[in-house]
C-alpha atoms as a PDB file:
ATOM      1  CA  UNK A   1       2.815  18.758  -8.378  1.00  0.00           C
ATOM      2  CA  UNK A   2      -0.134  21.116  -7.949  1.00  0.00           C
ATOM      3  CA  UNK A   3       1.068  23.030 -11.323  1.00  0.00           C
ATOM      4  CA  UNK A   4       1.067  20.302 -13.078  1.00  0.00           C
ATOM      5  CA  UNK A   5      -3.174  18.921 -12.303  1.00  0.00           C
ATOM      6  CA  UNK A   6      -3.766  22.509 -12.629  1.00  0.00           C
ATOM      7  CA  UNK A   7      -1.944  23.040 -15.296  1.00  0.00           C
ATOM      8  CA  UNK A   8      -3.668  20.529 -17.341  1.00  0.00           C
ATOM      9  CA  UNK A   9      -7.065  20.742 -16.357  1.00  0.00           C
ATOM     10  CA  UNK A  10      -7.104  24.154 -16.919  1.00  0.00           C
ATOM     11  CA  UNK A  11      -5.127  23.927 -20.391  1.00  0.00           C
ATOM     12  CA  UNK A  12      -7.993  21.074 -21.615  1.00  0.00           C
ATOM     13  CA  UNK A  13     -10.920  23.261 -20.211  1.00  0.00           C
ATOM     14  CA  UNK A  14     -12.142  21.007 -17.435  1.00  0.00           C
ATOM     15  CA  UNK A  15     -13.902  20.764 -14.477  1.00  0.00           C
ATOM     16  CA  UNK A  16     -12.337  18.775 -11.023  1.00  0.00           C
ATOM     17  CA  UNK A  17     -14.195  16.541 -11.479  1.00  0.00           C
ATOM     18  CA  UNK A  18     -13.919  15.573 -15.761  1.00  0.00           C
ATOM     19  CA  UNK A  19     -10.355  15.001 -14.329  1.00  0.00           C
ATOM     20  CA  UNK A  20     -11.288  12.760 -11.882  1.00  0.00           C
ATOM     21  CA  UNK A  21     -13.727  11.102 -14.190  1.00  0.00           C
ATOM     22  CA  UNK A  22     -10.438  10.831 -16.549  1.00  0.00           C
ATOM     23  CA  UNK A  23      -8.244   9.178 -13.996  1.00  0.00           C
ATOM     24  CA  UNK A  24     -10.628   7.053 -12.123  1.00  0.00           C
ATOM     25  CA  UNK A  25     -10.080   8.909  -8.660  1.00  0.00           C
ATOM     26  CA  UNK A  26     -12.539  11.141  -7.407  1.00  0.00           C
ATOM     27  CA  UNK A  27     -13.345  14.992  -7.600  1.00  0.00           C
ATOM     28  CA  UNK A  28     -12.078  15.285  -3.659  1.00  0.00           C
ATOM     29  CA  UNK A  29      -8.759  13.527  -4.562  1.00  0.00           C
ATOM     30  CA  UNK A  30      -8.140  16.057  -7.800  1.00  0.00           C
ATOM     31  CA  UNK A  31      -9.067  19.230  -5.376  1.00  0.00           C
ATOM     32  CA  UNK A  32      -6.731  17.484  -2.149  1.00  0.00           C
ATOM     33  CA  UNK A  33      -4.062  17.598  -5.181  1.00  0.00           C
ATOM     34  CA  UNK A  34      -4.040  20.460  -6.607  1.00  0.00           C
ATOM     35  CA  UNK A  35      -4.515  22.268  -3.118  1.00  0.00           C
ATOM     36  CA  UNK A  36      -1.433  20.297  -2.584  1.00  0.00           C
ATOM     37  CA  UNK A  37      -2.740  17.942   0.550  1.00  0.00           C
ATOM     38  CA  UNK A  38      -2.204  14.840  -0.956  1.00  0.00           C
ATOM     39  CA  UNK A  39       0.371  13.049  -3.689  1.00  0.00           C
ATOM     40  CA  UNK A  40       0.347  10.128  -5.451  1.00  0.00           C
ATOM     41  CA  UNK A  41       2.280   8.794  -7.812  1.00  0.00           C
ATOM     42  CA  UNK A  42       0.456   6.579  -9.722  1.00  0.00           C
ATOM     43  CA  UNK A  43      -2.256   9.179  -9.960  1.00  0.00           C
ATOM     44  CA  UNK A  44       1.085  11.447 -11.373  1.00  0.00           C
ATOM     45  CA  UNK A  45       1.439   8.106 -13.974  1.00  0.00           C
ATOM     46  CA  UNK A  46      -1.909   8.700 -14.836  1.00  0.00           C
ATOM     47  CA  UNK A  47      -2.045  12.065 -15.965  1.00  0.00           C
ATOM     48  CA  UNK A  48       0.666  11.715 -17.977  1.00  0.00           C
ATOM     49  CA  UNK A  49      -0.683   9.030 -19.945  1.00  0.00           C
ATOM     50  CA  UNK A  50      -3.983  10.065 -20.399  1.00  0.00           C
ATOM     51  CA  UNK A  51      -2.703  13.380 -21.502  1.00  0.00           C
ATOM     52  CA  UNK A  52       0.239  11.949 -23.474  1.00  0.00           C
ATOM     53  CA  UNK A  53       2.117  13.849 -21.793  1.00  0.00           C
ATOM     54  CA  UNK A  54       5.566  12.652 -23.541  1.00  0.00           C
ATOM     55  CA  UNK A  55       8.705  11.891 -21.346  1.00  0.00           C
ATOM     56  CA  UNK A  56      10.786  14.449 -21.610  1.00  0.00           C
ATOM     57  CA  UNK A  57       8.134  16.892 -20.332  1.00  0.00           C
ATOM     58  CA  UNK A  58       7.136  14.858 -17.176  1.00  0.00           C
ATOM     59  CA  UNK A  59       8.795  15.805 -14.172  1.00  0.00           C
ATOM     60  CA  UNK A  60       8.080  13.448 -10.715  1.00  0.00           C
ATOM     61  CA  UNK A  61       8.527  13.682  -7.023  1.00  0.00           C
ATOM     62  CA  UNK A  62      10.132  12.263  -3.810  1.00  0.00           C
ATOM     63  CA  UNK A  63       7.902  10.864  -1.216  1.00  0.00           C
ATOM     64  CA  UNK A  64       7.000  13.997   0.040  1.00  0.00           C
ATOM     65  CA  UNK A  65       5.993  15.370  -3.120  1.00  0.00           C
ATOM     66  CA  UNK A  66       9.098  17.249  -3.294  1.00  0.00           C
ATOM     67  CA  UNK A  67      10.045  18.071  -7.140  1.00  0.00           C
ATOM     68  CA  UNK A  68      12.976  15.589  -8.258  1.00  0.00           C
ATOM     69  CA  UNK A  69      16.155  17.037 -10.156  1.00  0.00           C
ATOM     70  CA  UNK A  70      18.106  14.421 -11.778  1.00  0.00           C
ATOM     71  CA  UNK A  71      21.358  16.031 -10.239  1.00  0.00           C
ATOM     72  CA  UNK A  72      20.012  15.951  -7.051  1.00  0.00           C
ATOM     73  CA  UNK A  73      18.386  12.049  -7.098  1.00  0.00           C
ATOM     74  CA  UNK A  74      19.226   9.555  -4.760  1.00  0.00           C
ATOM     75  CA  UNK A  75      18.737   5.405  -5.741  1.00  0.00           C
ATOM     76  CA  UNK A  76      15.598   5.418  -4.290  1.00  0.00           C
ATOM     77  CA  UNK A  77      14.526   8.215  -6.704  1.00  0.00           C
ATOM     78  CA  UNK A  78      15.962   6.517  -9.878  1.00  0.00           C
ATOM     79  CA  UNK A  79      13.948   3.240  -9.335  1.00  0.00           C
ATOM     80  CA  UNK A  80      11.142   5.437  -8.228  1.00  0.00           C
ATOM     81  CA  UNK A  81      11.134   7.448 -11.601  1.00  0.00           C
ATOM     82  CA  UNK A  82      11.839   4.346 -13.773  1.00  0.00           C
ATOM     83  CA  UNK A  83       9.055   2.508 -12.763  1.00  0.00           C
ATOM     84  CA  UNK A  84       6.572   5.053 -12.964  1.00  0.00           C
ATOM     85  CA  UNK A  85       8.266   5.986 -16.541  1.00  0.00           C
ATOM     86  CA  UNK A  86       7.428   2.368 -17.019  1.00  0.00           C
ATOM     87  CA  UNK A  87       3.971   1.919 -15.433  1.00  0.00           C
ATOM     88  CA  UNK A  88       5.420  -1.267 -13.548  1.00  0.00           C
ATOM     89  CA  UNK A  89       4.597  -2.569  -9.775  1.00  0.00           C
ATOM     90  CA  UNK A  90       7.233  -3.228  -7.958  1.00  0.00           C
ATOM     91  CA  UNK A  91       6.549  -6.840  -8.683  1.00  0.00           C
ATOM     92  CA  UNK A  92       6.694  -6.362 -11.987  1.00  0.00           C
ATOM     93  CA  UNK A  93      10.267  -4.158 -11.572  1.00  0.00           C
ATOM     94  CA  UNK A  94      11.596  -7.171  -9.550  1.00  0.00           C
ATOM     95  CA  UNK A  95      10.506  -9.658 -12.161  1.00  0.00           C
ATOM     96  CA  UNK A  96      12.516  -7.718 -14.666  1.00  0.00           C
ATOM     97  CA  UNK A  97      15.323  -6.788 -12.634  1.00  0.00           C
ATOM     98  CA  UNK A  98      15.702 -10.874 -11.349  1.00  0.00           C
ATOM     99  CA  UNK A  99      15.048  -9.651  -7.378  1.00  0.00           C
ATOM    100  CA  UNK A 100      12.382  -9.905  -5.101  1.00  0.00           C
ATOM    101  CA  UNK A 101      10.015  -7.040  -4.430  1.00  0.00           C
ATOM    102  CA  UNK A 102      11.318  -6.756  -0.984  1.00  0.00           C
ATOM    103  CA  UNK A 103      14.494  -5.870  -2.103  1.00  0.00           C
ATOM    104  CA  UNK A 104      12.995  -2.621  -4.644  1.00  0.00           C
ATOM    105  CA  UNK A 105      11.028  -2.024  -1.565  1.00  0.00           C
ATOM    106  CA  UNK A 106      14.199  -1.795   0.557  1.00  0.00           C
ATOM    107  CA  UNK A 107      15.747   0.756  -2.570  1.00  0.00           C
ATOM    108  CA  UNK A 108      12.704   2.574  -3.360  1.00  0.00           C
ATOM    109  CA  UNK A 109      12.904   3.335   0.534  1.00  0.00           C
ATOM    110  CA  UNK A 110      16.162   4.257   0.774  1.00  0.00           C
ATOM    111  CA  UNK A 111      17.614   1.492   3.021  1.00  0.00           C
ATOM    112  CA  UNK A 112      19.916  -0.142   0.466  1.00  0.00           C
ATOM    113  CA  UNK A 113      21.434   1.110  -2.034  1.00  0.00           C
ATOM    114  CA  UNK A 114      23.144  -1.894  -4.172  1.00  0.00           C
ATOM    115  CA  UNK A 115      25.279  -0.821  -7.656  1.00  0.00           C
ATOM    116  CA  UNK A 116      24.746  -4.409  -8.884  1.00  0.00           C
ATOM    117  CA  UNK A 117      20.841  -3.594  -9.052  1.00  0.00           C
ATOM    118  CA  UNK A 118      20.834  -0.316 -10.052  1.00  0.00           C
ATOM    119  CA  UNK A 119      23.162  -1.924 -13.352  1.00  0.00           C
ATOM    120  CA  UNK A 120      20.780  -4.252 -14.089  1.00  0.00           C
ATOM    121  CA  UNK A 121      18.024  -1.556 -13.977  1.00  0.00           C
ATOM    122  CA  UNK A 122      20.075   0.457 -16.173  1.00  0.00           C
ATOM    123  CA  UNK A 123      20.689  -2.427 -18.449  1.00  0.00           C
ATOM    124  CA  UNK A 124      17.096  -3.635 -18.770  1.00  0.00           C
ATOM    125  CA  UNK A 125      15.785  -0.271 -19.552  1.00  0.00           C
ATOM    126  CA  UNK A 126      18.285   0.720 -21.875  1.00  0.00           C
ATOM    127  CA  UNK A 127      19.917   3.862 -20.340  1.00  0.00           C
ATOM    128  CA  UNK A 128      22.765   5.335 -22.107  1.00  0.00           C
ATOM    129  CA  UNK A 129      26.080   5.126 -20.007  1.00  0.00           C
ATOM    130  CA  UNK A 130      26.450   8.881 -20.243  1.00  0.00           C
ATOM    131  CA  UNK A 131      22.651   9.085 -18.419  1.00  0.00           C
ATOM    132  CA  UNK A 132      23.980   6.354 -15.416  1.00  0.00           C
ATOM    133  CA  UNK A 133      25.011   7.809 -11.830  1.00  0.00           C
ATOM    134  CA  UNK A 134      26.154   5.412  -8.999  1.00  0.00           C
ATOM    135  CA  UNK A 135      26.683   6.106  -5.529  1.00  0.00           C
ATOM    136  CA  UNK A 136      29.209   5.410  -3.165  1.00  0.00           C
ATOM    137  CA  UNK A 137      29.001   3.637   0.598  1.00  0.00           C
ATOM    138  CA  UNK A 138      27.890   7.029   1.901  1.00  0.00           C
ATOM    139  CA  UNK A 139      25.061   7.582  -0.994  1.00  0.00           C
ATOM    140  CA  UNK A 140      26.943  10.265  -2.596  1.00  0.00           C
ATOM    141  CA  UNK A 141      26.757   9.835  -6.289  1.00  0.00           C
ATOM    142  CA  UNK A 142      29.341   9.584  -9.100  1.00  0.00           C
ATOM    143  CA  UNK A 143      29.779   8.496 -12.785  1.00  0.00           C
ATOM    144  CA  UNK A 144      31.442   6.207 -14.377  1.00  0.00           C
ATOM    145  CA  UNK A 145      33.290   8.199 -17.284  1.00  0.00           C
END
């Protein structure tokens, strides 16, 4: 994730802190990020907006910061990404998806991993079938040909 603040701030000529003036955080939170001490990813949603960064460019992390490949995501990750593609909380996600926000909370940290949810997320945000992984009872993914 540090490439990425760097990346940009350095591509648009600014200082620490005319990014953190950009994203409403402060200069301590852009230099903690890009020296790779702290992650956020709403700050992550930020950037991209701001910068217009468009979708196909933006990468995002697990909750350790750890760069997310779409062969390698679990559930979690998948409602992770989609809502931060989406700029939704997770009460807004839950409102869409027809759940309650305890139950993304459970996905988004890992401790259930329902098909019937991840469907509806895939139906609501229009994801091609040939895009859509499930996962088995042991979390191990698969698709639906």
């Amino acid at each position: 994730m540090v490439n990425i603040f760097l990346k940009t701030r350095l591509e648009y000529q600014l200082t620490q802190q005319e990014l953190a003036d950009k994203l409403s955080v402060s200069p301590a939170v852009i230099s903690l990020i890009e020296k790779e001490k702290s992650f956020s990813h709403s700050i992550l949603h930020k950037l991209y907006e701001k910068f217009n960064i468009a979708p196909e460019n933006r990468v995002y992390f697990d909750k350790l910061g750890q760069l997310l490949k779409k062969e390698m995501e679990t559930m979690a990750d998948i409602f992770i990404r989609t809502r931060y593609e989406n700029g939704l909380t997770l009460q807004k996600l839950a409102d869409k998806l027809g759940v309650s926000t305890s139950t993304i909370n459970l996905i988004e940290n890992g401790r259930s991993s329902p098909n019937s949810i991840l469907y509806k997320l895939y139906k609501t945000f229009n994801i091609a079938p040939e895009n859509r992984v499930y996962f088995d009872k042991q979390d191990q993914p698969f698709i639906i040909e």
